[in-house]
N, C-alpha and C. Protein backbone atom coordinates (compact mmCIF):
# COMPACT_ATOMS: atom_id res chain seq x y z
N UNK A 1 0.85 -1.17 0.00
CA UNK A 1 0.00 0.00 0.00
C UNK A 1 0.90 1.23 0.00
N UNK A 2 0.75 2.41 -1.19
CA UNK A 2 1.44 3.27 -1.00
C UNK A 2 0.83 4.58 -0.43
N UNK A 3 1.55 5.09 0.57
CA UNK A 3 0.89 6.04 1.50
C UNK A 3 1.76 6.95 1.62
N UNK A 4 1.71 8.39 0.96
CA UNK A 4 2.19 9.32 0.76
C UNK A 4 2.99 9.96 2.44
N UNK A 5 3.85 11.05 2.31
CA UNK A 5 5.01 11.11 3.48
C UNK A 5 3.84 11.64 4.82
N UNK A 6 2.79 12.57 4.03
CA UNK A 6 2.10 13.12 5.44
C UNK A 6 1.06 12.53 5.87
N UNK A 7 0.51 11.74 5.24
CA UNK A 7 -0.56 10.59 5.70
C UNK A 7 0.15 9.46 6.70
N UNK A 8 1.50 8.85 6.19
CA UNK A 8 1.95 8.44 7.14
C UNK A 8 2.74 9.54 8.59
N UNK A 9 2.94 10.03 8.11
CA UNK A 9 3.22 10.85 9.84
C UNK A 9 1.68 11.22 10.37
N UNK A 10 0.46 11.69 9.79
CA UNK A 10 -0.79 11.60 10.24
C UNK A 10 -0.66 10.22 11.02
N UNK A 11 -0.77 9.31 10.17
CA UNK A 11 -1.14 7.75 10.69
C UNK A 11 -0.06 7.48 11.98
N UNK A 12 0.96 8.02 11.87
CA UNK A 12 1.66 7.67 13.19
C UNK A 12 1.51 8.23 14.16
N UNK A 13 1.12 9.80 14.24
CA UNK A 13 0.67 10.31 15.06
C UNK A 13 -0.62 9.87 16.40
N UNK A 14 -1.45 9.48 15.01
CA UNK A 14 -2.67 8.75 15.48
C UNK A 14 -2.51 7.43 16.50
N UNK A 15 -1.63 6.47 15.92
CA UNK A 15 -1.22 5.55 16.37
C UNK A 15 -0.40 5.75 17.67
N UNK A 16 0.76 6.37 17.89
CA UNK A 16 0.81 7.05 18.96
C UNK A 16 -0.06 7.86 20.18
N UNK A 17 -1.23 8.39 19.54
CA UNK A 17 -2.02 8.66 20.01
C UNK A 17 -2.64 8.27 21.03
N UNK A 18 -3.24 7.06 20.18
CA UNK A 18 -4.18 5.97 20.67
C UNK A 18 -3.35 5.26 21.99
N UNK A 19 -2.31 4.77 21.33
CA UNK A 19 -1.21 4.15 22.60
C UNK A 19 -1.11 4.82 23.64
N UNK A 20 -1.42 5.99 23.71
CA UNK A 20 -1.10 6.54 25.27
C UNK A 20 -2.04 6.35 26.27
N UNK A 21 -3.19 5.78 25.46
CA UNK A 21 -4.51 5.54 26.39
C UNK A 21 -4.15 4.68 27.52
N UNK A 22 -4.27 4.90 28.87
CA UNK A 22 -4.25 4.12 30.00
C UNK A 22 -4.78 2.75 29.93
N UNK A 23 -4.50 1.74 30.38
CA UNK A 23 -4.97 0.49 29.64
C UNK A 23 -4.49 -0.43 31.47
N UNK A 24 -4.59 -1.29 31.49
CA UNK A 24 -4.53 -2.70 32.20
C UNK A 24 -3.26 -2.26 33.18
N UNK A 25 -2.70 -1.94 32.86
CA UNK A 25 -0.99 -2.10 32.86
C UNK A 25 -0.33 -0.67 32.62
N UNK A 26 -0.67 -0.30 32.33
CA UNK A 26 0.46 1.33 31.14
C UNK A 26 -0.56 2.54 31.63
N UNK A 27 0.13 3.27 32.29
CA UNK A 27 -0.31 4.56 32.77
C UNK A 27 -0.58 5.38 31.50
N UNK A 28 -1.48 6.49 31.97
CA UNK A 28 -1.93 7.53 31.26
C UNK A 28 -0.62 8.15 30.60
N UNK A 29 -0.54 8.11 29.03
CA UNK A 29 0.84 8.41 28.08
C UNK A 29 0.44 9.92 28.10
N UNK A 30 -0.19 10.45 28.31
CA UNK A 30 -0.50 12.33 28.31
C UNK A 30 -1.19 12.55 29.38
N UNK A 31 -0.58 12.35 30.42
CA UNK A 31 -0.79 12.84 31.74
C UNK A 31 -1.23 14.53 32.35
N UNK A 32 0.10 15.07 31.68
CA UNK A 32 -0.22 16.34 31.44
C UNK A 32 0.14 17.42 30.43
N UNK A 33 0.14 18.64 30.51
CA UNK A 33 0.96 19.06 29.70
C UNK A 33 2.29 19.54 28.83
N UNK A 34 2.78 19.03 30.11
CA UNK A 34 4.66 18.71 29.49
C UNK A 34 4.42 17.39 28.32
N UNK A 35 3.60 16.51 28.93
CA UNK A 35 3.32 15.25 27.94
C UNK A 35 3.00 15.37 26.66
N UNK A 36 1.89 16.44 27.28
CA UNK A 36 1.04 16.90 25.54
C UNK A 36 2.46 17.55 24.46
N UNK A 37 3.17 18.77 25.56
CA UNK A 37 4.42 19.36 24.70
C UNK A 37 5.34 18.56 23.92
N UNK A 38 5.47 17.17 24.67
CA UNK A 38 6.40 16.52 23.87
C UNK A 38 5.68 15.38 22.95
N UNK A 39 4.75 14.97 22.81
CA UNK A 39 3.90 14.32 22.20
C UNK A 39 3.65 15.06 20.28
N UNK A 40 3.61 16.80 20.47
CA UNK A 40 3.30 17.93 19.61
C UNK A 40 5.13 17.96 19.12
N UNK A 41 5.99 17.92 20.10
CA UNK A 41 7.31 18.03 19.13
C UNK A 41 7.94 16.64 19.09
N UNK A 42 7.60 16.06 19.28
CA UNK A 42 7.95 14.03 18.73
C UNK A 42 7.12 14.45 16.73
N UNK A 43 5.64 14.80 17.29
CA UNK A 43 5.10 14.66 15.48
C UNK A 43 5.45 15.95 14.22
N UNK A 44 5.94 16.79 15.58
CA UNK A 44 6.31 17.90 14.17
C UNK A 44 4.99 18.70 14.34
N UNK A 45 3.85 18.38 14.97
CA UNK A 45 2.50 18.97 14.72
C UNK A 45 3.27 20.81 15.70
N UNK A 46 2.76 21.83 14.18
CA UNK A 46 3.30 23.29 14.16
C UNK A 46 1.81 23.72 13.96
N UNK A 47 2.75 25.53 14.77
CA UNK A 47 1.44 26.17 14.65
C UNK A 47 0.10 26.25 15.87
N UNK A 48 0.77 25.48 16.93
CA UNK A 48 -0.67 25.00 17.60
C UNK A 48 -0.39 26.09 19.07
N UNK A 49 0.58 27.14 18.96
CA UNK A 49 0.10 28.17 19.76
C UNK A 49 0.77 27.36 21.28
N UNK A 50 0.37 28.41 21.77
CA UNK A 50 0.49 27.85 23.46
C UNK A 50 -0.28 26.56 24.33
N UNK A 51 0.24 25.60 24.44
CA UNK A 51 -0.81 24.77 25.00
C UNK A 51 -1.08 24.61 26.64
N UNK A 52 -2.20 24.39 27.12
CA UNK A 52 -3.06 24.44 27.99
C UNK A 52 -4.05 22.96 28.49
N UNK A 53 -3.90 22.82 29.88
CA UNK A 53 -5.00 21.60 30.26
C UNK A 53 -6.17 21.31 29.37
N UNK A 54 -6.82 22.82 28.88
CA UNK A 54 -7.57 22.43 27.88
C UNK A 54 -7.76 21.97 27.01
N UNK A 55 -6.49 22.05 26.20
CA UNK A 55 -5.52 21.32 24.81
C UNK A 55 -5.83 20.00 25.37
N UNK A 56 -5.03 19.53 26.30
CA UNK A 56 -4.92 18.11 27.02
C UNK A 56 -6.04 17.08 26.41
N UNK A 57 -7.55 17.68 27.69
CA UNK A 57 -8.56 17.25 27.47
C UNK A 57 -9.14 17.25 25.97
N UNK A 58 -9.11 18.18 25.42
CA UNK A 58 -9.48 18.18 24.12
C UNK A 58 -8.72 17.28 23.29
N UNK A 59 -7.56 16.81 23.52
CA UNK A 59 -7.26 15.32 22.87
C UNK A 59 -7.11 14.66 23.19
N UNK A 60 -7.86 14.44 24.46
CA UNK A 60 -7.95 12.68 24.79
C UNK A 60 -9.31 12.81 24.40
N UNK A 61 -10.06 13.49 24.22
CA UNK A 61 -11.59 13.51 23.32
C UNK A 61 -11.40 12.94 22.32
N UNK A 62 -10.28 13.50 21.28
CA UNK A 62 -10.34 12.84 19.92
C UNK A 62 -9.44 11.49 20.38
N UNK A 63 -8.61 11.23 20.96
CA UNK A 63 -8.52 10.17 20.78
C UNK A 63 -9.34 8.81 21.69
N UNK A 64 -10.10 9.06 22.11
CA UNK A 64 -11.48 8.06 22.32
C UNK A 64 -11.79 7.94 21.09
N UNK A 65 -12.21 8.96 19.92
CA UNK A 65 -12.58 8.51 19.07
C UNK A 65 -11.81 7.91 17.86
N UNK A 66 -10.67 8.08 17.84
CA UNK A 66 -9.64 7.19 17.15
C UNK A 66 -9.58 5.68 17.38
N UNK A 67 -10.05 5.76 18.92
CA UNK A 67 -9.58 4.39 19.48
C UNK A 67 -11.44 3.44 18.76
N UNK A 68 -12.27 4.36 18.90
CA UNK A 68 -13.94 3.84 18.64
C UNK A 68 -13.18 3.28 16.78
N UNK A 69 -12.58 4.37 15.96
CA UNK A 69 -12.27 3.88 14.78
C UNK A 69 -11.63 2.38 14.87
N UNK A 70 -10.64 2.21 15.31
CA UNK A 70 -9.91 1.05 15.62
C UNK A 70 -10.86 -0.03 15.97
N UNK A 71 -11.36 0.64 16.81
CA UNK A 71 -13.09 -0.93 17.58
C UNK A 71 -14.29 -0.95 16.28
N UNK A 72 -14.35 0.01 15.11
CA UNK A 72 -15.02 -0.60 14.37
C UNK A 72 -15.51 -1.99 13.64
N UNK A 73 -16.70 -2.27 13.41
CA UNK A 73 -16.74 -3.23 12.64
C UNK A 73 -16.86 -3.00 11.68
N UNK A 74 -16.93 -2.19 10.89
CA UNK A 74 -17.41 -2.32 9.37
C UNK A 74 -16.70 -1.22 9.17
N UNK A 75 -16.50 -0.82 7.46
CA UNK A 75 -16.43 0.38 7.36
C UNK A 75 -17.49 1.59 6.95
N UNK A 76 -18.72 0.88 7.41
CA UNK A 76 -19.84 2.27 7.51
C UNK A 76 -19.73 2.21 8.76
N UNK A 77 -19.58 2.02 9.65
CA UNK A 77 -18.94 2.54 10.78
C UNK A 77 -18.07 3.38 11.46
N UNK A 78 -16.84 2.59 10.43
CA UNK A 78 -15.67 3.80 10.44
C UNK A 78 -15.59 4.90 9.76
N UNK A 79 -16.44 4.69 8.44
CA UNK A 79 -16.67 6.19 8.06
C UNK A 79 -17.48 7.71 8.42
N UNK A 80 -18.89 7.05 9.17
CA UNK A 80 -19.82 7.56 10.15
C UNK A 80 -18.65 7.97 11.33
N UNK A 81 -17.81 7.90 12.11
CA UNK A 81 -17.23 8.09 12.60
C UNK A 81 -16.22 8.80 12.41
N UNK A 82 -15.58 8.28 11.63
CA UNK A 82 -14.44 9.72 10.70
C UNK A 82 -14.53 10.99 10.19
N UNK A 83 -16.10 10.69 9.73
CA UNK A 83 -16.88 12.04 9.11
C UNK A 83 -17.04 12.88 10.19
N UNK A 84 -17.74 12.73 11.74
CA UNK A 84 -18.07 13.49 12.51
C UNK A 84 -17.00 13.94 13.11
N UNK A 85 -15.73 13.31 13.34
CA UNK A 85 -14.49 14.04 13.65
C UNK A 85 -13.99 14.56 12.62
N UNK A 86 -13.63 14.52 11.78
CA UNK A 86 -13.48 15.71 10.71
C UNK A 86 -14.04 16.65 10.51
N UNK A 87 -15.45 16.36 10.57
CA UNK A 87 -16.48 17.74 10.51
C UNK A 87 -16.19 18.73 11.48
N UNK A 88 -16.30 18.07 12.74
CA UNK A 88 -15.94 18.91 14.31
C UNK A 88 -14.89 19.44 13.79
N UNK A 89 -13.61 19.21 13.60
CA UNK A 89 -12.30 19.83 13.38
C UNK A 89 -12.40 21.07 12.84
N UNK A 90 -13.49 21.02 11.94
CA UNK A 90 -13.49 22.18 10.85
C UNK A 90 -12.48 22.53 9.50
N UNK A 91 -12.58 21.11 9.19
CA UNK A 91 -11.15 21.21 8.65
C UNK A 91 -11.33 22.17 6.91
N UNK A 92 -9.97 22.97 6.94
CA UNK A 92 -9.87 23.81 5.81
C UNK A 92 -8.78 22.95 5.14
N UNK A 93 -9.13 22.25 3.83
CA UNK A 93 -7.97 21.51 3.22
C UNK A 93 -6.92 22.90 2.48
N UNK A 94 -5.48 22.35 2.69
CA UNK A 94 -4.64 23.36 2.26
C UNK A 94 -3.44 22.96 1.63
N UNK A 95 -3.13 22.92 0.50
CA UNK A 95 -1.36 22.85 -0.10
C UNK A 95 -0.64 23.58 0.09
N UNK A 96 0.33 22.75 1.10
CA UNK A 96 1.83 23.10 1.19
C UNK A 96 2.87 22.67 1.15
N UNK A 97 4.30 23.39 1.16
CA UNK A 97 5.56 22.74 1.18
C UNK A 97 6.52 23.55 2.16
N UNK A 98 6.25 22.30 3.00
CA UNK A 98 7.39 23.35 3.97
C UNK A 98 8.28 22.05 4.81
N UNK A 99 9.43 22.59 5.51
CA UNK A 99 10.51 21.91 6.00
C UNK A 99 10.82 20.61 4.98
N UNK A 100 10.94 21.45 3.87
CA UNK A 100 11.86 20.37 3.02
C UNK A 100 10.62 19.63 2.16
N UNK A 101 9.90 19.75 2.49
CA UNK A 101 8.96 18.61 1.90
C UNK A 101 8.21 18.85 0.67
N UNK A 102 7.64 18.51 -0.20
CA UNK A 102 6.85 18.64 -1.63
C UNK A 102 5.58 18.76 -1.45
N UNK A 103 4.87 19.03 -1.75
CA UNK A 103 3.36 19.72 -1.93
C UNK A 103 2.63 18.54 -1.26
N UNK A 104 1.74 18.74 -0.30
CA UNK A 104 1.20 18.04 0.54
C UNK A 104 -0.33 18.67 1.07
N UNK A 105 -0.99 18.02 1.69
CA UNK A 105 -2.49 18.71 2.03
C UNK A 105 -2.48 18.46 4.00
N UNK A 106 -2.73 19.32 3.97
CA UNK A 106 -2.90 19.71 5.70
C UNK A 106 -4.47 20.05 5.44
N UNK A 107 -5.54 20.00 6.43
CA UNK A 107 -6.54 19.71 6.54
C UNK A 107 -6.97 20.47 7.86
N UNK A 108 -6.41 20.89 8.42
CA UNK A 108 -6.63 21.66 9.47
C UNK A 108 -6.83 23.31 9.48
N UNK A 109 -7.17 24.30 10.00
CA UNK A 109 -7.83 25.91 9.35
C UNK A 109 -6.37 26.46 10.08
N UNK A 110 -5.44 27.18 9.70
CA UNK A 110 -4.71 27.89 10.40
C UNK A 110 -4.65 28.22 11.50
N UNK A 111 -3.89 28.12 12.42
CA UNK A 111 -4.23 28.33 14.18
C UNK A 111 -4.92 27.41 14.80
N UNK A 112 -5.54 26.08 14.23
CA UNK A 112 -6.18 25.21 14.32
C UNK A 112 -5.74 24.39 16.05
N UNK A 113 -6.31 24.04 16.86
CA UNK A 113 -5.70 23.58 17.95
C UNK A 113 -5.43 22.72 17.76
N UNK A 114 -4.65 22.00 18.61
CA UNK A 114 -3.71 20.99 18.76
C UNK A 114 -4.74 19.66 18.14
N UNK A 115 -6.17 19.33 18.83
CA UNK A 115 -7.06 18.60 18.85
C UNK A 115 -7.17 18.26 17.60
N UNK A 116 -7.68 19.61 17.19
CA UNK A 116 -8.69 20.15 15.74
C UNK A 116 -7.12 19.52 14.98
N UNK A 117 -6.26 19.97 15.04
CA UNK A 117 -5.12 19.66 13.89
C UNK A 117 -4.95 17.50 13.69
N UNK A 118 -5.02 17.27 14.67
CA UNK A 118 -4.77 16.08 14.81
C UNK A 118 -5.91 15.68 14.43
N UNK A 119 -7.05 15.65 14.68
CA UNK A 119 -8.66 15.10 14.39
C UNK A 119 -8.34 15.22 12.74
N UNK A 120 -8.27 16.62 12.56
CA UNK A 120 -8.32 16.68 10.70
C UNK A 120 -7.36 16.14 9.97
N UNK A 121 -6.01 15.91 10.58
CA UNK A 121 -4.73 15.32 9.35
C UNK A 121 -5.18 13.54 9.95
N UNK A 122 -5.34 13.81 10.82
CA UNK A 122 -5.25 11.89 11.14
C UNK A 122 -6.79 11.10 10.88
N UNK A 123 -7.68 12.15 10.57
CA UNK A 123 -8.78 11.40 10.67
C UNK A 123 -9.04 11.17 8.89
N UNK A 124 -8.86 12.24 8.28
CA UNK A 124 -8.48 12.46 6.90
C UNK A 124 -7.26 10.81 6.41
N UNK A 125 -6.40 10.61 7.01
CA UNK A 125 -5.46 9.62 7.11
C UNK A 125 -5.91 8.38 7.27
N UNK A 126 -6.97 8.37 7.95
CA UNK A 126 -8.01 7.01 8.40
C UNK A 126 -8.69 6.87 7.34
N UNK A 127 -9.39 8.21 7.16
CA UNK A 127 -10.24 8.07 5.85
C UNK A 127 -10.04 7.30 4.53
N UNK A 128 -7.92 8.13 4.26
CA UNK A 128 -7.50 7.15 2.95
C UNK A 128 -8.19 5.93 2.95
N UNK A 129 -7.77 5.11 4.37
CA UNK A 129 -7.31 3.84 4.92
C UNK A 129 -8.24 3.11 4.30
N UNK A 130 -9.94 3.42 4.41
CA UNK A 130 -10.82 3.62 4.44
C UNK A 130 -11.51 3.39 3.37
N UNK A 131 -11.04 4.34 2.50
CA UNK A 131 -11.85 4.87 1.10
C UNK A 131 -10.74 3.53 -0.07
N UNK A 132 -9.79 3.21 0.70
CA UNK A 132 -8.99 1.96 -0.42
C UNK A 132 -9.50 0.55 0.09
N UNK A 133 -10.50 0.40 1.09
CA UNK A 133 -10.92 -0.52 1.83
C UNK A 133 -9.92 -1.53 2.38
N UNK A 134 -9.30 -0.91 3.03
CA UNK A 134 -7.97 -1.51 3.88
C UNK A 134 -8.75 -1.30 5.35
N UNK A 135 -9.75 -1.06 5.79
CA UNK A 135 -9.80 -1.10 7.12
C UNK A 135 -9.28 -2.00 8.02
N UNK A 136 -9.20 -3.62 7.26
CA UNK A 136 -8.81 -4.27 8.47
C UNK A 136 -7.19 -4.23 8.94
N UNK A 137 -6.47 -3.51 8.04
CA UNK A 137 -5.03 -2.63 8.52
C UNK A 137 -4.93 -1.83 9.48
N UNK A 138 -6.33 -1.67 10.04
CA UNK A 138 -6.55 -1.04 11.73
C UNK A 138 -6.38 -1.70 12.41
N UNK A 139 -5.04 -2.44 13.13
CA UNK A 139 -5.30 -3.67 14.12
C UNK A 139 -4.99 -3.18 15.55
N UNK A 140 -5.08 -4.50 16.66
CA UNK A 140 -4.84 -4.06 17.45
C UNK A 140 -3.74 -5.60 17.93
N UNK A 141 -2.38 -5.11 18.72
CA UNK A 141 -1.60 -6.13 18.82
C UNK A 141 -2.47 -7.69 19.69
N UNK A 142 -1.88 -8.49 18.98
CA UNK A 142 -2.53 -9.91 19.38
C UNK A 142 -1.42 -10.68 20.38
N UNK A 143 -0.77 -9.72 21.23
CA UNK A 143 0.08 -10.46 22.26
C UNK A 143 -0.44 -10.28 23.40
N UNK A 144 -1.47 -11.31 24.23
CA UNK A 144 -2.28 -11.56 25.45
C UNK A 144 -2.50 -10.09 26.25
N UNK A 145 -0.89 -9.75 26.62
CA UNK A 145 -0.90 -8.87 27.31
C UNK A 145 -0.42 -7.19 27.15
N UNK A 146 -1.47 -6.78 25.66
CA UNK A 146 -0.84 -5.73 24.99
C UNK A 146 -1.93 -5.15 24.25
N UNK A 147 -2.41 -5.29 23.19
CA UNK A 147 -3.51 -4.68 22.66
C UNK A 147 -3.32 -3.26 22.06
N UNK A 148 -1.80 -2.74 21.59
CA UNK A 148 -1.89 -1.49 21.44
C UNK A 148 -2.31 -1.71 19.54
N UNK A 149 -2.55 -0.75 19.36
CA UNK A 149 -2.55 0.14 17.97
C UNK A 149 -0.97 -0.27 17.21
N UNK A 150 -2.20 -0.11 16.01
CA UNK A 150 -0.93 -0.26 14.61
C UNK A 150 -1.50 -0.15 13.71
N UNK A 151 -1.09 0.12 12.32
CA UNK A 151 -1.44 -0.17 11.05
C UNK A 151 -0.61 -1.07 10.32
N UNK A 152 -1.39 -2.12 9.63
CA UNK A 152 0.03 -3.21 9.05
C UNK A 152 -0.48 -2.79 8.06
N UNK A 153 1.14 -2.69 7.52
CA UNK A 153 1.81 -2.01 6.19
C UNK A 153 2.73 -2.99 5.19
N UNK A 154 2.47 -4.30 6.50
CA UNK A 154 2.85 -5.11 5.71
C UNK A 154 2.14 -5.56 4.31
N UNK A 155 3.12 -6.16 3.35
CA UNK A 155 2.41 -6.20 1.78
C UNK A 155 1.66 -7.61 1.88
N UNK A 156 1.52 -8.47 2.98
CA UNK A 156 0.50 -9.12 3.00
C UNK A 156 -0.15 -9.39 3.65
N UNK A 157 -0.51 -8.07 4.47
CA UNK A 157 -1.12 -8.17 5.56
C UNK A 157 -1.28 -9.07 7.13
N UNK A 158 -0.48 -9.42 7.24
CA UNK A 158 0.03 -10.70 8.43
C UNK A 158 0.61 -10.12 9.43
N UNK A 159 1.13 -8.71 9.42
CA UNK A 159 1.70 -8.02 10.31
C UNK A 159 -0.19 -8.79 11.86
N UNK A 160 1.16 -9.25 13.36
CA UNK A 160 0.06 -9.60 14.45
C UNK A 160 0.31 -8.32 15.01
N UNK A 161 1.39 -8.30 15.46
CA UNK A 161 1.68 -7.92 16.45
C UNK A 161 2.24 -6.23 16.33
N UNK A 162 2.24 -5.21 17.83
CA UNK A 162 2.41 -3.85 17.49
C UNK A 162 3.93 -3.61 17.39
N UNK A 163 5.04 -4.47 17.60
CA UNK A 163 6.26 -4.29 17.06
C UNK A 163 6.89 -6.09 17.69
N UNK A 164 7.55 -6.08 16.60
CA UNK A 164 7.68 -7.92 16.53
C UNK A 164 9.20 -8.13 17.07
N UNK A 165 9.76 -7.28 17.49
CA UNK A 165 11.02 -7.38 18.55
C UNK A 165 10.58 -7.30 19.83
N UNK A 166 9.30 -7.32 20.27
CA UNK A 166 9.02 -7.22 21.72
C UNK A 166 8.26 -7.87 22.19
N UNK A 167 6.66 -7.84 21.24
CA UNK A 167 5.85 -8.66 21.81
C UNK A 167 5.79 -10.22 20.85
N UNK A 168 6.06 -9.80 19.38
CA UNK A 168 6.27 -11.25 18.67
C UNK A 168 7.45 -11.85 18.86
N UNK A 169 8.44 -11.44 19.54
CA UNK A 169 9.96 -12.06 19.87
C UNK A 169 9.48 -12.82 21.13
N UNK A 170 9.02 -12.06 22.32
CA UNK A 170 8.51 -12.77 23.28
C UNK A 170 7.37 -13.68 23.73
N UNK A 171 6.65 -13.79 22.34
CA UNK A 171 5.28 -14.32 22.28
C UNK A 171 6.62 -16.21 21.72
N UNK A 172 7.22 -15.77 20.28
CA UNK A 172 7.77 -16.73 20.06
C UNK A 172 8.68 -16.91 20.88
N UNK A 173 9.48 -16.66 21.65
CA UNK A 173 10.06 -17.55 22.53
C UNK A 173 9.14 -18.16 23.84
N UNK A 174 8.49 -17.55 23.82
CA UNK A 174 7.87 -18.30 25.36
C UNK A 174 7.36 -19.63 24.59
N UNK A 175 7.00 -19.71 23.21
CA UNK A 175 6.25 -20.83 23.04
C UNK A 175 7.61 -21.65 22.48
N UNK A 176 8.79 -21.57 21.89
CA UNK A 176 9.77 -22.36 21.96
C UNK A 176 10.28 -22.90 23.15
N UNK A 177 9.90 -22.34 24.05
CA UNK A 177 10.66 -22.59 25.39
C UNK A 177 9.12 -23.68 26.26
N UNK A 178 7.95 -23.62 25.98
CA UNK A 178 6.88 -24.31 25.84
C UNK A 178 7.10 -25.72 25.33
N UNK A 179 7.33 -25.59 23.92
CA UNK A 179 7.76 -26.56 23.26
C UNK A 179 8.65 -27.72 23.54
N UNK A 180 9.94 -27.00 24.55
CA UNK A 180 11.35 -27.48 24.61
C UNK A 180 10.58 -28.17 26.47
N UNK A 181 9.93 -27.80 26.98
CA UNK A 181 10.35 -28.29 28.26
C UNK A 181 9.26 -29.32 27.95
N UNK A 182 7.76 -29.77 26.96
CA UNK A 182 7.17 -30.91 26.88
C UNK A 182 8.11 -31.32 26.34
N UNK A 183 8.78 -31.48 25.19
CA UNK A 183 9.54 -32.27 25.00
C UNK A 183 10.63 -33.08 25.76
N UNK A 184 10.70 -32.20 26.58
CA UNK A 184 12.20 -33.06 28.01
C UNK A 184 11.51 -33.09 28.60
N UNK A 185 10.16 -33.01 28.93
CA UNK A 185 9.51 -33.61 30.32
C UNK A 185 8.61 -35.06 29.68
């Protein structure tokens, strides 16, 4: 699947996003707003002004609904869903080229908040996902004790797991090591 340079930094953003959600195990990833600050200069996301607790809350809003995209079943689901966060955003589609890069579409209205910017480039990004009927490239990791976000980009779709040096390295060894002690017992 070919996915242009700002759709994938959208899509990673998102994905990052989603991962910070408090879960079983893994504390709140945007706790506060030093979190939010470095979360905004990890993606490059410019322009978004001074941020504030309000910022905060306002994107763990959108990303509940990133995470509802991910829990879809269908894709009239995910699109009913994509649409109303995009709409909210208010998004003004725009061509640009900046920090090096070639003509690209940002989707967000100038001065756009942090929220609104992320809702419109990443939800727009989902949308591609979406509109090429790749939804089930929305996964969520299949290692017992993990469940984060990903998009497999793999070319045949088999990507399980949310990075395969950690949870598919340790998923396959525990079951080699499974393997090895019925066998000597």
């Amino acid at each position: 699947m070919l996915i242009p340079h700002d759709t994938r930094y959208a899509l990673d953003a998102v994905i990052d996003l989603v991962n910070t959600a408090p879960d079983n195990d893994q504390a709140e990833g945007l706790a506060d707003v030093t979190a939010l600050k470095e979360f905004v200069r990890r993606h490059g996301i410019s322009d978004v002004g001074e941020l504030t607790p309000r910022d905060l809350k306002a994107l763990h809003g959108v990303r509940a609904r990133f995470a509802e995209v991910f829990a879809a079943t269908g894709s009239a689901v995910a699109a009913e869903l994509l649409n109303e966060l995009v709409a909210s955003a208010g998004t003004t589609p725009q061509l640009t080229d900046h920090d090096g890069y070639d003509w690209h579409v940002h989707y967000f209205a100038p001065g756009a908040s942090v929220a609104d910017h992320v809702a419109a480039d990443g939800g727009m990004a989902l949308a591609f996902i979406v509109v090429a009927g790749e939804l089930e490239r929305l996964r969520r990791c299949e290692a017992p004790d993990c469940g984060r976000a990903f998009v497999d980009l793999s070319r045949n779709r088999s990507r399980r797991y949310c990075d395969s040096r950690t949870c598919g390295n340790r998923l396959h060894v525990a079951a080699y090591r499974a393997r090895r002690k019925e066998a000597a017992g």
